[in-house]
Protein backbone atom coordinates (compact mmCIF):
# COMPACT_ATOMS: atom_id res chain seq x y z
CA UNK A 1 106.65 98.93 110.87
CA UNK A 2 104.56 101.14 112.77
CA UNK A 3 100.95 100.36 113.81
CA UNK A 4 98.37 102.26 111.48
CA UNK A 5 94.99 102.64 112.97
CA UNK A 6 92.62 101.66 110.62
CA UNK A 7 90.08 104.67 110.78
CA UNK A 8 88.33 103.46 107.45
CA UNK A 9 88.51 99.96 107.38
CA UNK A 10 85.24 98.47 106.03
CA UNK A 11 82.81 96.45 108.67
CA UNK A 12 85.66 97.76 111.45
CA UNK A 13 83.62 97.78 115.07
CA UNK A 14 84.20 100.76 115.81
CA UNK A 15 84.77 102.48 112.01
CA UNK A 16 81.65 102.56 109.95
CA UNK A 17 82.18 103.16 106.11
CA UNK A 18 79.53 106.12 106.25
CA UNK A 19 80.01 108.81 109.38
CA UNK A 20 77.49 108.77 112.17
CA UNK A 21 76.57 112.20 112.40
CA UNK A 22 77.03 115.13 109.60
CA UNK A 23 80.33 117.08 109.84
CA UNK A 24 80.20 120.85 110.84
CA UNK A 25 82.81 123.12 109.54
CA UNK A 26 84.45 124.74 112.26
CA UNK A 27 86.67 127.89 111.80
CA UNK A 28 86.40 126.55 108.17
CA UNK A 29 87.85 123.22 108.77
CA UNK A 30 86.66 119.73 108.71
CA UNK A 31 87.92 116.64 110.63
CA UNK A 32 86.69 113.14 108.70
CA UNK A 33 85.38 110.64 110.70
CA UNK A 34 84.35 108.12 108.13
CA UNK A 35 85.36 107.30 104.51
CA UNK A 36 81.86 108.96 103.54
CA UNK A 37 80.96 111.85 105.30
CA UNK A 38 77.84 114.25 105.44
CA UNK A 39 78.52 118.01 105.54
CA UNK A 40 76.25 119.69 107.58
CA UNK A 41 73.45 120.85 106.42
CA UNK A 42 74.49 124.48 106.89
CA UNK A 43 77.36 124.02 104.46
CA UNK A 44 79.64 126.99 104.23
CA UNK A 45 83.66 127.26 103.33
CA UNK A 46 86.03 124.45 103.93
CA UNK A 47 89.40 125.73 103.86
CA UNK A 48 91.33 122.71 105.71
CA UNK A 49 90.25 119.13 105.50
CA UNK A 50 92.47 117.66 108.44
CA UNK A 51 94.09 114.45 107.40
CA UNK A 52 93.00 110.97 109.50
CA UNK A 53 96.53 110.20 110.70
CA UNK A 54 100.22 110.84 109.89
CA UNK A 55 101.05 109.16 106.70
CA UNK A 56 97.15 108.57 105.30
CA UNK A 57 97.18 108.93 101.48
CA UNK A 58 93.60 108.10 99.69
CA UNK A 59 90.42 109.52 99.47
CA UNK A 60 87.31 110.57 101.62
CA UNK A 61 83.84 111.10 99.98
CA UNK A 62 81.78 114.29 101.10
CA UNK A 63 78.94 114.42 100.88
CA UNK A 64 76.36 117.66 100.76
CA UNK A 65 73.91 118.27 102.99
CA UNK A 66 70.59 120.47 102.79
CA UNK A 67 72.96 123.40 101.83
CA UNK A 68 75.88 123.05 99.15
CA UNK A 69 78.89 123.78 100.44
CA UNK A 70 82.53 125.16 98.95
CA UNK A 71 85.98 125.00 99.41
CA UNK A 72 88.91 127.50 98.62
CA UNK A 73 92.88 126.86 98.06
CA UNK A 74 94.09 128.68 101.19
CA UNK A 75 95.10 125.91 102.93
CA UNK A 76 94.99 122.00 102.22
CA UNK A 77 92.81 122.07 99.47
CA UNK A 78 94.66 121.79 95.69
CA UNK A 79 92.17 123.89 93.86
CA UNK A 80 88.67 125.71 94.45
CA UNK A 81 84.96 124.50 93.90
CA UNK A 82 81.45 124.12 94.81
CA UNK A 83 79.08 121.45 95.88
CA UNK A 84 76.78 121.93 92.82
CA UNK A 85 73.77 120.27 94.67
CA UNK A 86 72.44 118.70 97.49
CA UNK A 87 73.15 115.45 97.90
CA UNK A 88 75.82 115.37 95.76
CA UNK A 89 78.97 113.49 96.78
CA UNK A 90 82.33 114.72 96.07
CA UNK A 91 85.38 112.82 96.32
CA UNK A 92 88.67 114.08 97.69
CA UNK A 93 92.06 112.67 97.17
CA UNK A 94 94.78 113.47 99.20
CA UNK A 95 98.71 113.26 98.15
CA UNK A 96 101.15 113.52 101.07
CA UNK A 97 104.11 114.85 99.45
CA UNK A 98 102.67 118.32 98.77
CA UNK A 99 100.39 118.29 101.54
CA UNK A 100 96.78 118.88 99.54
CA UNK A 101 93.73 117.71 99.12
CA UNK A 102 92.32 117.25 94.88
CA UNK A 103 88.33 117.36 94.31
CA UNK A 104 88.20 114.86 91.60
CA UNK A 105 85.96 116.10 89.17
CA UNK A 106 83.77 113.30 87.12
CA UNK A 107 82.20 114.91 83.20
C-alpha cells in the first residue's frame, strides 16, 4: 500500500490540528494546511477548496475570520453558502467519487 502523508494527524511534529497562519483565498481558492483552518480576515468567495493529497476523504473545519466569507458551486464545492458570522466554524466534508466538497449544516 502506498505511503499516505499524514497532513492532519493529531500532535504530528510538523502537523498541528489548528493552521499556523489564516488562509487567504487566492484566485478564489483555498489550499488547507491544518484540519482547522482560519480564513483570512478579508474573507471573500471560495470557489475551490484544493484537496490535501490524492485519495483524502474527510473533513476540514473553516473557520471565519474578521470578515464572513462565502462559497459558490462552480467548482469543488457541492452546494452554495455563507459564513453567517465571525468566528463561526464551518465544517466541510469531502467525498472523492464525485469530486466535491459538502458544508455540513448543524439546526
Amino acid at each position: 500500500m502506498p505511503e499516505t502523508p499524514n497532513l492532519f494527524q493529531v500532535g504530528g511534529q510538523n502537523n498541528p490540528v489548528s493552521g499556523p497562519i489564516d488562509l487567504v483565498i487566492t484566485a478564489n481558492v483555498i489550499t488547507p494546511t491544518a484540519l482547522v483552518n482560519r480564513v483570512a480576515a478579508a474573507g471573500g468567495l471560495i470557489k475551490t477548496i484544493t484537496v490535501p493529497w490524492p485519495g483524502f476523504a474527510g473533513f476540514i473545519v473553516l473557520i471565519a475570520g474578521t470578515t464572513p466569507y462565502t462559497w459558490d458551486a462552480t467548482a469543488n464545492i457541492a452546494v452554495a453558502g455563507t459564513s453567517t458570522a465571525t468566528g463561526r466554524a464551518m465544517l466541510f466534508v469531502y467525498d472523492p467519487i464525485p469530486a466535491k466538497w459538502y458544508p455540513v449544516v448543524f439546526a
